[in-house]
Structure formats: C-alpha cells, structure tokens
N, C-alpha and C. Protein backbone atom coordinates (compact mmCIF):
# COMPACT_ATOMS: atom_id res chain seq x y z
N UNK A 1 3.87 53.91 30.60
CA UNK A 1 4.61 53.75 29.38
C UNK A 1 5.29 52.39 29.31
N UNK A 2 5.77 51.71 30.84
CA UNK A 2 6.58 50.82 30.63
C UNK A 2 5.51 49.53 29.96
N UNK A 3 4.15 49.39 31.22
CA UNK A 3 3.55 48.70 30.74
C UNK A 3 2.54 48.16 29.08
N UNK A 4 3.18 49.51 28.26
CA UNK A 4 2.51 49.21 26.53
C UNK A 4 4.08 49.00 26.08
N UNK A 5 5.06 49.22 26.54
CA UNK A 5 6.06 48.37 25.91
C UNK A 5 6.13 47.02 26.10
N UNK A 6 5.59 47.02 27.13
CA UNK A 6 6.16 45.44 27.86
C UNK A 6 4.30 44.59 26.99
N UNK A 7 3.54 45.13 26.97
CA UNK A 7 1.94 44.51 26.16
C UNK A 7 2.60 44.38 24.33
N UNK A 8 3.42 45.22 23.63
CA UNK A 8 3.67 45.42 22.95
C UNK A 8 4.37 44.51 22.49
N UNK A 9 5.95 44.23 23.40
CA UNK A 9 7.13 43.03 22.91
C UNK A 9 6.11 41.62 23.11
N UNK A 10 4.75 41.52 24.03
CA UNK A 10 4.27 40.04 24.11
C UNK A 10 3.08 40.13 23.21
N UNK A 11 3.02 41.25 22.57
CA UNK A 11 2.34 40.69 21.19
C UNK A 11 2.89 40.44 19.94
N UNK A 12 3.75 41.11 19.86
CA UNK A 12 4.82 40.57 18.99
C UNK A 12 5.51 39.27 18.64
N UNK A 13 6.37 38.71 20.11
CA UNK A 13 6.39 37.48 20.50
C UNK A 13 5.23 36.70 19.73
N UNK A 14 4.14 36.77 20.56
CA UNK A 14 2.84 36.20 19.99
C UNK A 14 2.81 35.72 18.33
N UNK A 15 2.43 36.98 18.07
CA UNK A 15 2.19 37.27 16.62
C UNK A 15 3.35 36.33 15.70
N UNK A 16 4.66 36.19 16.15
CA UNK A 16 5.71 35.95 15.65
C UNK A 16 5.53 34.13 15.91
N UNK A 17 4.72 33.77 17.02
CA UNK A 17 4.62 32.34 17.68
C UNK A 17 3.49 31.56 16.54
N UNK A 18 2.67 32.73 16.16
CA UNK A 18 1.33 32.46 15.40
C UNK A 18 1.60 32.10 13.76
N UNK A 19 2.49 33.45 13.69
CA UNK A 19 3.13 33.19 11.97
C UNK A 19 3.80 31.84 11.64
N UNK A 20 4.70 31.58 12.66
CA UNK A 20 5.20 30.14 12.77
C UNK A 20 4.42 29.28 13.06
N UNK A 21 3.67 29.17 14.02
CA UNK A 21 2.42 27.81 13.43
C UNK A 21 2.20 27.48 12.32
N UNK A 22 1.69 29.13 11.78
CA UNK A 22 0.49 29.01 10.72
C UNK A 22 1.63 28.22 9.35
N UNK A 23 3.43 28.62 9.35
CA UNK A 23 3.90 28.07 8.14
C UNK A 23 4.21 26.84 8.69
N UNK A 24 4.38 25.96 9.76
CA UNK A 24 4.62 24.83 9.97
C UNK A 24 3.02 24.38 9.69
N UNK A 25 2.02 24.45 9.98
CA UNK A 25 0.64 24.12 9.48
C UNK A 25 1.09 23.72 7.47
N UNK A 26 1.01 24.80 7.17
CA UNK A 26 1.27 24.96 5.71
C UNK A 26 2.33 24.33 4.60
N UNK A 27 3.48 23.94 5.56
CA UNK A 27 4.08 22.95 4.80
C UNK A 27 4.01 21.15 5.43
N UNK A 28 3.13 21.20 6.43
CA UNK A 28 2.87 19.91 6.98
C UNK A 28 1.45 19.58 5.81
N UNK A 29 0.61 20.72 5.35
CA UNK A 29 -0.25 20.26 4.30
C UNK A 29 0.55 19.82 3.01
N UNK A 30 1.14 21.18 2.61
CA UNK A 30 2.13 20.46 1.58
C UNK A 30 2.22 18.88 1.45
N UNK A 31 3.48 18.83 2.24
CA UNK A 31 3.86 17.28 2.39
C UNK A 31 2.78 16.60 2.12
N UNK A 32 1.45 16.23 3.26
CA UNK A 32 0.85 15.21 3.45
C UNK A 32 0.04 15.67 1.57
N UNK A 33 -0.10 16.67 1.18
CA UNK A 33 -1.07 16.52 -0.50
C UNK A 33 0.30 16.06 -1.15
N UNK A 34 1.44 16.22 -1.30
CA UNK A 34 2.21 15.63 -2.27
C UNK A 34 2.41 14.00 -1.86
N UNK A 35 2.36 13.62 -0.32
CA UNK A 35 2.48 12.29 -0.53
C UNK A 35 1.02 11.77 -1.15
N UNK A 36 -0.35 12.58 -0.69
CA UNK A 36 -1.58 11.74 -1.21
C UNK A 36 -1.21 11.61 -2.95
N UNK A 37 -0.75 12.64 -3.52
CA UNK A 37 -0.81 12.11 -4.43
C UNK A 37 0.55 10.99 -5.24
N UNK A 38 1.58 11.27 -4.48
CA UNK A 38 1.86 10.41 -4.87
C UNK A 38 1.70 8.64 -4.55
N UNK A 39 0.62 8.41 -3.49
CA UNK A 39 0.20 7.53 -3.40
C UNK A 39 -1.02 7.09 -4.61
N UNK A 40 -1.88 7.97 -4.81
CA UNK A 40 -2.58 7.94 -5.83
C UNK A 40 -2.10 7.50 -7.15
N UNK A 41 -0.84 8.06 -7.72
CA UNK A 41 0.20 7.55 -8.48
C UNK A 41 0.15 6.31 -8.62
N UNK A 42 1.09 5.71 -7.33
CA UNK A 42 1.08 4.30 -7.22
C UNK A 42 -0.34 3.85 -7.44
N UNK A 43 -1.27 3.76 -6.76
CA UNK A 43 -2.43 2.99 -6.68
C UNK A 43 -3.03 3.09 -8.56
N UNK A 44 -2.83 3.59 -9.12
CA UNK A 44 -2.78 3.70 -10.36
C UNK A 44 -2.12 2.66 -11.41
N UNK A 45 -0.61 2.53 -10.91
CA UNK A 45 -0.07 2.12 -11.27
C UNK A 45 0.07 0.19 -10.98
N UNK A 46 -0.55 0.37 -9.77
CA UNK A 46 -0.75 -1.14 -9.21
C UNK A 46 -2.04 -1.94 -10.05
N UNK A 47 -3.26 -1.11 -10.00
CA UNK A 47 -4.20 -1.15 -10.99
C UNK A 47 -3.97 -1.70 -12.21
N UNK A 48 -3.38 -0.43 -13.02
CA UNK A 48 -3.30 -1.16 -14.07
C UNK A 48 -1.99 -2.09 -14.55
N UNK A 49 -1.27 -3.02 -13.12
CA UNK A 49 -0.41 -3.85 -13.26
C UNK A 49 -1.40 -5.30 -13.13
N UNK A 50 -2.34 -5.17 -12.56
CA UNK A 50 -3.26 -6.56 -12.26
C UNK A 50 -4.33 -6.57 -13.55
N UNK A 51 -4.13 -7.88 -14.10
CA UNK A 51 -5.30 -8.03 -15.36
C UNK A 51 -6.50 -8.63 -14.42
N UNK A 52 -7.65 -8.52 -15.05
CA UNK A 52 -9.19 -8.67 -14.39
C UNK A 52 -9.05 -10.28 -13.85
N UNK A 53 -8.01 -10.96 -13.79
CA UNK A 53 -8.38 -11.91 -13.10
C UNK A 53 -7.37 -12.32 -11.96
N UNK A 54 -6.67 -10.90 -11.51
CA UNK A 54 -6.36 -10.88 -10.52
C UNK A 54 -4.82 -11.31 -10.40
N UNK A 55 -4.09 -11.45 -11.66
CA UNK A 55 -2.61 -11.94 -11.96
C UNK A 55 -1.64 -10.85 -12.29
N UNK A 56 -0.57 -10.59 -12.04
CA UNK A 56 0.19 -9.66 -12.67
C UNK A 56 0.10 -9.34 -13.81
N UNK A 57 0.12 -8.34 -15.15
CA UNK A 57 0.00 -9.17 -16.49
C UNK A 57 1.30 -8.31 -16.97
N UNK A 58 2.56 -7.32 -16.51
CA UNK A 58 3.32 -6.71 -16.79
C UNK A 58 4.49 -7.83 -16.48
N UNK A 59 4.57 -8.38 -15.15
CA UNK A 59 5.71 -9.09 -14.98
C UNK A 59 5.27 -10.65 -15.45
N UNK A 60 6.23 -10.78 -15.95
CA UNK A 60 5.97 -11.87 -16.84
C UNK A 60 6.25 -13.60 -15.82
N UNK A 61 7.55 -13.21 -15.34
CA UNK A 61 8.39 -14.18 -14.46
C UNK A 61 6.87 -14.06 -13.19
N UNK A 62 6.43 -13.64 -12.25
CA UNK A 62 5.38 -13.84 -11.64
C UNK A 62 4.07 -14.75 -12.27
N UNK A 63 4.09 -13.72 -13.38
CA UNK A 63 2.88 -14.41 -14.29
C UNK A 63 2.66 -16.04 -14.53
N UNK A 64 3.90 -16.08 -14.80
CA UNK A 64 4.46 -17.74 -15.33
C UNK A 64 4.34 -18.59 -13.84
N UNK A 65 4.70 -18.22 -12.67
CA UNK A 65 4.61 -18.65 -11.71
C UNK A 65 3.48 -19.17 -11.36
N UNK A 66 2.69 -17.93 -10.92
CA UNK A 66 1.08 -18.50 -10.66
C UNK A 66 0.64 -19.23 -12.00
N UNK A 67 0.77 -18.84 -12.95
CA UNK A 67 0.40 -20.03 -13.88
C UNK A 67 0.78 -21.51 -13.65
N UNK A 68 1.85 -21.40 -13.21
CA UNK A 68 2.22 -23.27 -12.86
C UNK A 68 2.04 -23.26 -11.97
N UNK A 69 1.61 -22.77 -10.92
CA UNK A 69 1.18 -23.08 -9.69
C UNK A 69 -0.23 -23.26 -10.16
N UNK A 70 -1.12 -23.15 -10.53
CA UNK A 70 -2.44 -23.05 -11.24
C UNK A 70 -2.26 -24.38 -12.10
N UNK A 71 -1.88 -24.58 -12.56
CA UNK A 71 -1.75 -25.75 -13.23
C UNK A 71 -1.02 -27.25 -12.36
N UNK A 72 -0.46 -26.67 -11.59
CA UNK A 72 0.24 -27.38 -10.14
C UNK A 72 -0.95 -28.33 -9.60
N UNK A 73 -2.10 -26.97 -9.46
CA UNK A 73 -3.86 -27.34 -8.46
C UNK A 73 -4.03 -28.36 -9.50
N UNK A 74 -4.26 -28.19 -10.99
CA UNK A 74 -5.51 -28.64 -11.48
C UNK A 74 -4.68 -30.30 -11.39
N UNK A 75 -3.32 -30.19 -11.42
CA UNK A 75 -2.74 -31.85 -11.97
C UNK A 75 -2.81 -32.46 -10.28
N UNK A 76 -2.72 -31.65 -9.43
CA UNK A 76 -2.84 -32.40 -7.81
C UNK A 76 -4.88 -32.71 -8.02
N UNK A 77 -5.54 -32.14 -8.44
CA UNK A 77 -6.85 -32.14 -8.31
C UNK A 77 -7.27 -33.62 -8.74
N UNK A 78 -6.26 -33.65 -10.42
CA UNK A 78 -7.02 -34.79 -11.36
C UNK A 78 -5.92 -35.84 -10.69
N UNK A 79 -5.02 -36.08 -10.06
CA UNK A 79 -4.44 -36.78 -8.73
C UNK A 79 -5.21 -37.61 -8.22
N UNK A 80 -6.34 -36.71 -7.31
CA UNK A 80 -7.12 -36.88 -6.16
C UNK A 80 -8.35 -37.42 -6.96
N UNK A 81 -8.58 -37.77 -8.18
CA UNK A 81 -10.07 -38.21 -8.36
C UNK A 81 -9.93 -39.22 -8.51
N UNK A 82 -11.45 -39.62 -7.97
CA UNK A 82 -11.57 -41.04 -7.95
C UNK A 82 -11.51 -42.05 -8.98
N UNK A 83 -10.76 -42.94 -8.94
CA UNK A 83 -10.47 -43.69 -9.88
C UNK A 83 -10.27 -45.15 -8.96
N UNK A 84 -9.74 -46.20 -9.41
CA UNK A 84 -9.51 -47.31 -9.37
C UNK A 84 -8.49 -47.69 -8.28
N UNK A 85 -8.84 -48.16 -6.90
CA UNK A 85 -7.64 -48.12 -5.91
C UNK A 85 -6.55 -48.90 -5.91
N UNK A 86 -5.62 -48.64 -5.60
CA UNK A 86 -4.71 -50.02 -5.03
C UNK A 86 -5.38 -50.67 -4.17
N UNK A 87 -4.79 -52.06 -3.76
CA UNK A 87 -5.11 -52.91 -2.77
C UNK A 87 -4.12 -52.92 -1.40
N UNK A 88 -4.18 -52.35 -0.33
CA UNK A 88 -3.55 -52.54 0.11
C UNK A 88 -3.07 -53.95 0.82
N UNK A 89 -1.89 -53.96 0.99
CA UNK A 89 -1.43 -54.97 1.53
C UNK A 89 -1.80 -55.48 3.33
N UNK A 90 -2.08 -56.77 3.32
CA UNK A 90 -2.40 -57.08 4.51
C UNK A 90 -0.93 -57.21 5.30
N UNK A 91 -1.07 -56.93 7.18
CA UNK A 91 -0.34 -56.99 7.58
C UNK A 91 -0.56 -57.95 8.37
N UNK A 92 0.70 -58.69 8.56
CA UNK A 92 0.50 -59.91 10.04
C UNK A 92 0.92 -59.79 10.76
C-alpha cells in the first residue's frame, strides 16, 4: 500500500513538473509570435519609409542632407575634371 502511495505522490509531482513546462513552453511561444510580429510591423514600416532610390522620403531634414551631400559629390567631381592647370612654381 505504502509503495502506490509513494508511485502515486511521484506522478503527480511529475504530472505537475510537465503541466509547468508545457505553460512555460506556451507563453515563451506567445512572446517570441508577438515579438515576430511586431518586428514585421516595423519592417513594414521601414519599407515604406525608403523611396525606390534608396533615400528617406518621410523625413525630410535627412532627405535634404543626403541631397547636399549628393550634390556635395557632383560639385567635388566637376572640381576634379580636367581642365587647364596651374603652373607650378619652381623651387631653388
């Protein structure tokens, strides 16, 4: 008799060890599907913050940036073309 009490309280135990997995399992899915989607969210939202040529087109102050930086290249570019040199000066 003692020994189906004593089989009895360690299935219980058990059973009780198992139920608790199974809801720590179940809200560790939770979590990780509410963060996928709220990553999905974002990635959505990043999307449609970049216009097809790869610039912010919501923030404006960025926008303007790389634009003069873009325009920065083309005036260092027409800089660098060849044109007509100075002479440098001889040294003695």
């Amino acid at each position: 008799m003692r020994e189906l009490s004593e089989a009895e309280r360690l299935y219980r135990i058990q059973s009780q060890s198992l139920d608790s997995a199974e809801n720590a399992i179940s809200q560790s899915r939770a979590r990780l599907e509410s963060a996928f989607n709220r990553l999905a969210e974002l990635q959505k939202q990043v999307v449609s913050a970049i216009s097809p040529d790869g610039t912010p087109s919501a923030d404006t102050k960025v926008a303007a940036k790389i634009s003069a930086a873009k325009n920065g290249e083309a005036k260092s570019a027409a800089k660098k073309a060849p044109g007509k040199k100075s002479a440098t000066k001889k040294r003695r």
